[in-house]
Protein backbone atom coordinates (compact mmCIF):
# COMPACT_ATOMS: atom_id res chain seq x y z
CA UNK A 1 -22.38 -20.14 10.76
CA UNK A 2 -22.65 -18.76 7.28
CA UNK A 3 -20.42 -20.43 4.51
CA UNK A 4 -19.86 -18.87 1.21
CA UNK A 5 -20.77 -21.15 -1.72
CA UNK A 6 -16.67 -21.04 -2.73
CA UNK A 7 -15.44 -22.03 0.36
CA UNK A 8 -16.93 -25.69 -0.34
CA UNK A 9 -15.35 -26.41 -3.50
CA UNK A 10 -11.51 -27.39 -4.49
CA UNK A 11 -9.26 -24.48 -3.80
CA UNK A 12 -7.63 -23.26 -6.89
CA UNK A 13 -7.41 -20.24 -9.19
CA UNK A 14 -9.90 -21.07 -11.35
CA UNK A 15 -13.29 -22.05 -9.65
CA UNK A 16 -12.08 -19.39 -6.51
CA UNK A 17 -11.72 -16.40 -9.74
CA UNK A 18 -15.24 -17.82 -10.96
CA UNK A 19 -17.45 -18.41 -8.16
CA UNK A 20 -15.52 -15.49 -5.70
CA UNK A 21 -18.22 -12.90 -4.52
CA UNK A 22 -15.63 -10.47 -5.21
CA UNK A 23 -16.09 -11.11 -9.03
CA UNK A 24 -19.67 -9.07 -8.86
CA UNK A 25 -17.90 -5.74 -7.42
CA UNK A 26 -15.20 -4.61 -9.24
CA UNK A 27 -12.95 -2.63 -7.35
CA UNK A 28 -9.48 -0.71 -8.38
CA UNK A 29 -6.37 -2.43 -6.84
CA UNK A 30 -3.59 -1.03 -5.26
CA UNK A 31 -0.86 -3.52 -5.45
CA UNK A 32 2.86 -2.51 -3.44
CA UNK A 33 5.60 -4.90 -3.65
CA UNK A 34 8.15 -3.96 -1.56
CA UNK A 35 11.36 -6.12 -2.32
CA UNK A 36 14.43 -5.08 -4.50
CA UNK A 37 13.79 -8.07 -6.25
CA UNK A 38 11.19 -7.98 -9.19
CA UNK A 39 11.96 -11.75 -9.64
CA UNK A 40 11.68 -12.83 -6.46
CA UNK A 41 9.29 -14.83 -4.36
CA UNK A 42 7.71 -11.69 -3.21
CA UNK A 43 7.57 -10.45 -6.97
CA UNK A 44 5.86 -14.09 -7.95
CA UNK A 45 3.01 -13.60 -5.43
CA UNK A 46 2.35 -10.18 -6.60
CA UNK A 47 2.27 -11.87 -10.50
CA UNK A 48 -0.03 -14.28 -9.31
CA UNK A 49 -2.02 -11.70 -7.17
CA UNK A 50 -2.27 -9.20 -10.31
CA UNK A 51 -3.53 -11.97 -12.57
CA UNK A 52 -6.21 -13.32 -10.67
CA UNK A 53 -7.64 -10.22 -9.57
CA UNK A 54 -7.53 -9.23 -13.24
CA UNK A 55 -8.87 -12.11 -14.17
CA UNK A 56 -11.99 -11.30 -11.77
CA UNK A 57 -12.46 -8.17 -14.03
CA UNK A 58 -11.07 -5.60 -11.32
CA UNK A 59 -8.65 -2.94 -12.66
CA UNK A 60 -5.00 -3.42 -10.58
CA UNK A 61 -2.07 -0.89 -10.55
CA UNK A 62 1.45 -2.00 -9.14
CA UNK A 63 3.54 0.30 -7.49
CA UNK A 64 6.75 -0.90 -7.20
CA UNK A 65 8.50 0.97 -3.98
CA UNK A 66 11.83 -0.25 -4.71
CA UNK A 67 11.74 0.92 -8.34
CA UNK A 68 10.74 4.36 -7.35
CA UNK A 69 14.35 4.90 -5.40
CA UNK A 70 12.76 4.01 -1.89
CA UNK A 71 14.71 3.61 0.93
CA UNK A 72 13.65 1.55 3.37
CA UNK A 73 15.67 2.74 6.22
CA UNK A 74 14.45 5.99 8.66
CA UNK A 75 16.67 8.00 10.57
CA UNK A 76 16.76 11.81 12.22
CA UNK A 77 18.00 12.99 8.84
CA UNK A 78 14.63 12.39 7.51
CA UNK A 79 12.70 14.58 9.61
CA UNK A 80 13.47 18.36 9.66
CA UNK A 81 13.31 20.58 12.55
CA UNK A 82 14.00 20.34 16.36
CA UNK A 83 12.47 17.50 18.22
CA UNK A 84 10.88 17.27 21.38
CA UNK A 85 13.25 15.27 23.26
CA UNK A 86 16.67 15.81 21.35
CA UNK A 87 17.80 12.88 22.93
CA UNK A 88 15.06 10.19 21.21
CA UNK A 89 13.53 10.22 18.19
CA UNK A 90 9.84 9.55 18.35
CA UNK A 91 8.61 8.81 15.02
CA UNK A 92 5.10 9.76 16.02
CA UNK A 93 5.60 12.96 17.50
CA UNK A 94 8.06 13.69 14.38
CA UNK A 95 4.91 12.92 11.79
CA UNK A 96 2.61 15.05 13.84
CA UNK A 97 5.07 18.21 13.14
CA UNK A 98 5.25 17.27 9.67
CA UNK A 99 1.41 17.22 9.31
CA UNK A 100 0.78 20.55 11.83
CA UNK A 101 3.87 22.38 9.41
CA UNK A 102 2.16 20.81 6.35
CA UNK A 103 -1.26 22.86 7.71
CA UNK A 104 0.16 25.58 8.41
CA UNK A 105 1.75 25.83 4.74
CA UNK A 106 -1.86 24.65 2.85
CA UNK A 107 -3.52 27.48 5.24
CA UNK A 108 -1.10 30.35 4.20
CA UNK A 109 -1.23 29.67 0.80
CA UNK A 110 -5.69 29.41 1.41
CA UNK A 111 -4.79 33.08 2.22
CA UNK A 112 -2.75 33.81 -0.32
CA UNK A 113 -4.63 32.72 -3.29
């Protein structure tokens, strides 16, 4: 069994930034934090999150979901159109009419322009 070289020392933020193979590829971050409270635990862990991966020179952008007026329940009203079975709504077969009517549009205006 292969051990990294980190995974022997003392856990903690400093030799795990330092020593982390991760610190030789910097990558761009996509960060979400989904809670409607910035302060909360949730909102600590992404602090914490940001900063270390910062900290091992990668380049991280929060998106806030929350902040941006999301709402986290899904219902019929949110998909347009008839459905399949009127009587249950199938979230899958719902997103495949979304993405075939969001085709058809990007194909028409292909045409178009």
């Amino acid at each position: 069994m292969h051990v990294l070289p980190y995974q022997n020392e003392p856990h903690n933020s400093i030799t795990s930034a330092q020593s982390s193979p991760l610190r030789n590829f910097p990558m761009n971050i996509l960060s979400v934090l989904a809670h409607p409270e910035p302060a909360s635990f949730n909102g600590a862990l992404k602090d914490v999150t940001v900063r270390e991966f910062e900290r091992m020179g990668h380049k991280v952008v929060v998106s806030g979901v929350y902040g941006m007026g999301w709402q986290p329940a899904l219902g019929a009203a949110d998909f347009e159109g008839e459905r399949a079975n009127a009587g249950y709504l199938d979230l899958s077969e719902c997103n495949k009419a979304i993405a075939s009517a969001a085709r058809r549009r990007r194909s028409r205006g292909a045409a178009a322009g």
